[in-house]
C-alpha atoms as a PDB file:
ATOM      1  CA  UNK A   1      69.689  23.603  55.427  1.00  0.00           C
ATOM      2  CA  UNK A   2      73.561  23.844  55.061  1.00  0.00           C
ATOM      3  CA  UNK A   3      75.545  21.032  53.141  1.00  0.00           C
ATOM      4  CA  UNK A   4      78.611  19.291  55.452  1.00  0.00           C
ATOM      5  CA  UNK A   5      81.647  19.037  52.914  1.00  0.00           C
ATOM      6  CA  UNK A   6      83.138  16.032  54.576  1.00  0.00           C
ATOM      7  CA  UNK A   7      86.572  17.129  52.760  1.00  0.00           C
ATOM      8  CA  UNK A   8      86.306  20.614  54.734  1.00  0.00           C
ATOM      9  CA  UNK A   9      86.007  18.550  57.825  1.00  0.00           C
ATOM     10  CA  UNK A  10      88.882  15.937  57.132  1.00  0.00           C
ATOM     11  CA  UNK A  11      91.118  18.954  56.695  1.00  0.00           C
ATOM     12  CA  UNK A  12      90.314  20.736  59.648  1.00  0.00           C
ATOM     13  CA  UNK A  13      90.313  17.756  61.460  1.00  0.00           C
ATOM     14  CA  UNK A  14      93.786  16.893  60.036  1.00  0.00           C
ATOM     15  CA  UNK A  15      94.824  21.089  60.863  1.00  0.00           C
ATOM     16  CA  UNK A  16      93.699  20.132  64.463  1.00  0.00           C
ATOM     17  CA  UNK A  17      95.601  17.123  64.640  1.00  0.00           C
ATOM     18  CA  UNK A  18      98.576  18.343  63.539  1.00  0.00           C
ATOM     19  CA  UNK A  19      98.287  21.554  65.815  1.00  0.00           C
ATOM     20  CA  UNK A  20      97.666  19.298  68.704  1.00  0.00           C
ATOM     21  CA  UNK A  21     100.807  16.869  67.813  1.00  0.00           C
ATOM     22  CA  UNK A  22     103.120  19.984  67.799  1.00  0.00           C
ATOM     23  CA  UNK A  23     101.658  21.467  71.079  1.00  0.00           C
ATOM     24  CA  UNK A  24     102.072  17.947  72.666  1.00  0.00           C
ATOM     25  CA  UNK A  25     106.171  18.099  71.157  1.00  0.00           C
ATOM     26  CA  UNK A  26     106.545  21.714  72.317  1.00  0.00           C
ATOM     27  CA  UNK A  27     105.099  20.695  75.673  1.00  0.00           C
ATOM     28  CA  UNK A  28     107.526  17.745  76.132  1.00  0.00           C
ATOM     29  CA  UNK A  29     110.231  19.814  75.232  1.00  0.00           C
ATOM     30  CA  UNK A  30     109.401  22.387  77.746  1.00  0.00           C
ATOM     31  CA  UNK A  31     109.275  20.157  80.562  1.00  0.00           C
ATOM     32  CA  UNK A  32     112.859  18.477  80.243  1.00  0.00           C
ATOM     33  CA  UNK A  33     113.942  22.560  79.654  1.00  0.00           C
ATOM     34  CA  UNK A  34     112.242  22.979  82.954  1.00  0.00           C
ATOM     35  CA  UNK A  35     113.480  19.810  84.891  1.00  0.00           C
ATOM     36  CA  UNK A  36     116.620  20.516  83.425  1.00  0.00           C
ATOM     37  CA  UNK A  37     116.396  24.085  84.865  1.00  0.00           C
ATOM     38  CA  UNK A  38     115.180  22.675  88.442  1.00  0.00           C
ATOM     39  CA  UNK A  39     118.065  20.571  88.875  1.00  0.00           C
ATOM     40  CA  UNK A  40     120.721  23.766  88.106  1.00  0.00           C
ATOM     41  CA  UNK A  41     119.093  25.672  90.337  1.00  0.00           C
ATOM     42  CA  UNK A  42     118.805  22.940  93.443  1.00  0.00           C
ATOM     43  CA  UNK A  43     122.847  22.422  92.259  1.00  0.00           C
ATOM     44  CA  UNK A  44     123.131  26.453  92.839  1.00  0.00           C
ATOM     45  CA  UNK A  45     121.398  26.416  95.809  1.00  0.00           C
ATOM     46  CA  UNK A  46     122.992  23.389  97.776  1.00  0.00           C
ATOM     47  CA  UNK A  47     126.497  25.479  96.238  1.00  0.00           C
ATOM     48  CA  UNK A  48     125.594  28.948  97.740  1.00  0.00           C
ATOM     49  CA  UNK A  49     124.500  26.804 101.054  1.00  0.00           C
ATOM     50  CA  UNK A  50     127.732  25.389 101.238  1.00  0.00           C
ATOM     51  CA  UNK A  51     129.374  28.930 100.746  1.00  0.00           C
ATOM     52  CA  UNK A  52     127.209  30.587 103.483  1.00  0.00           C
ATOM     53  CA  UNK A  53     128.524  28.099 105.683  1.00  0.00           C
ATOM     54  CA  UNK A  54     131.931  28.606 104.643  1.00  0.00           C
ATOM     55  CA  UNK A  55     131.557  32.316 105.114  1.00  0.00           C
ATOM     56  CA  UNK A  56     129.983  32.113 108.711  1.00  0.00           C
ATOM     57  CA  UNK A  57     132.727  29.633 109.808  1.00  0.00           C
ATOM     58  CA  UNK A  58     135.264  32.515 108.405  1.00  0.00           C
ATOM     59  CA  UNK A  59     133.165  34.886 110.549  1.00  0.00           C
ATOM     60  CA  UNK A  60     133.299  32.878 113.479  1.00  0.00           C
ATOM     61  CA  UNK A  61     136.586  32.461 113.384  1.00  0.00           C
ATOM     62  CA  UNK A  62     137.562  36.142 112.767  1.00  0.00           C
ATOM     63  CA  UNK A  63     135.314  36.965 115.685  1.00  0.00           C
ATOM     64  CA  UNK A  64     137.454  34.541 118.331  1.00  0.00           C
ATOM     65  CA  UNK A  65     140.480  35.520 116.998  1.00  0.00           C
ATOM     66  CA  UNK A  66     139.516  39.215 117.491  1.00  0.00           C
ATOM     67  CA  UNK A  67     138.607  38.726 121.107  1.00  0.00           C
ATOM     68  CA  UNK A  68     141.489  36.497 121.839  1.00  0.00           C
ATOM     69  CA  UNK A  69     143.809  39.422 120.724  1.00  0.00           C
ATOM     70  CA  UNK A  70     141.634  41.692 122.642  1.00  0.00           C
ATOM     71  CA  UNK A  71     142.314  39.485 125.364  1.00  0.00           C
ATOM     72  CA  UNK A  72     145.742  39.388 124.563  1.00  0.00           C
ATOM     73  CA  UNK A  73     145.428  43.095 124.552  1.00  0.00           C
ATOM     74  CA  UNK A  74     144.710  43.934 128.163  1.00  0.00           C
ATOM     75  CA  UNK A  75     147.496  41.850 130.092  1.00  0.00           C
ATOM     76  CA  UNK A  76     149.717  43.809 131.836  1.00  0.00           C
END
């Protein structure tokens, strides 16, 4: 029959412990990183929405200008 060394224990209990408490810090840390993250890219996203729209109003625009100078183009 093996012998339990209650010292052994305590200090892998106490190795556990202390591995767990870091894990839980790294964890918490790694979420705000990740929130943090989410929220710059939502920002960059609503940004480069607002810049599509931009671009297709330019396009739009270029596109009825064109045709009115087309237009233009053909009176006698």
């Amino acid at each position: 029959m093996t012998e339990f060394d209650i010292e052994q224990f305590e200090a892998r209990l106490k190795a556990l412990v202390d591995a767990y408490e870091r894990l839980k810090t790294d964890y918490r840390s790694l979420q705000a990183t990740l929130e943090a993250e989410q929220r710059k890219n939502e920002h960059t996203r609503q940004r480069l929405g607002r810049i599509i729209e931009r671009i297709r109003a330019l396009e739009t625009q270029a596109e009825d200008s064109g045709s009115d100078n087309n237009y233009r183009g053909s009176e006698p």
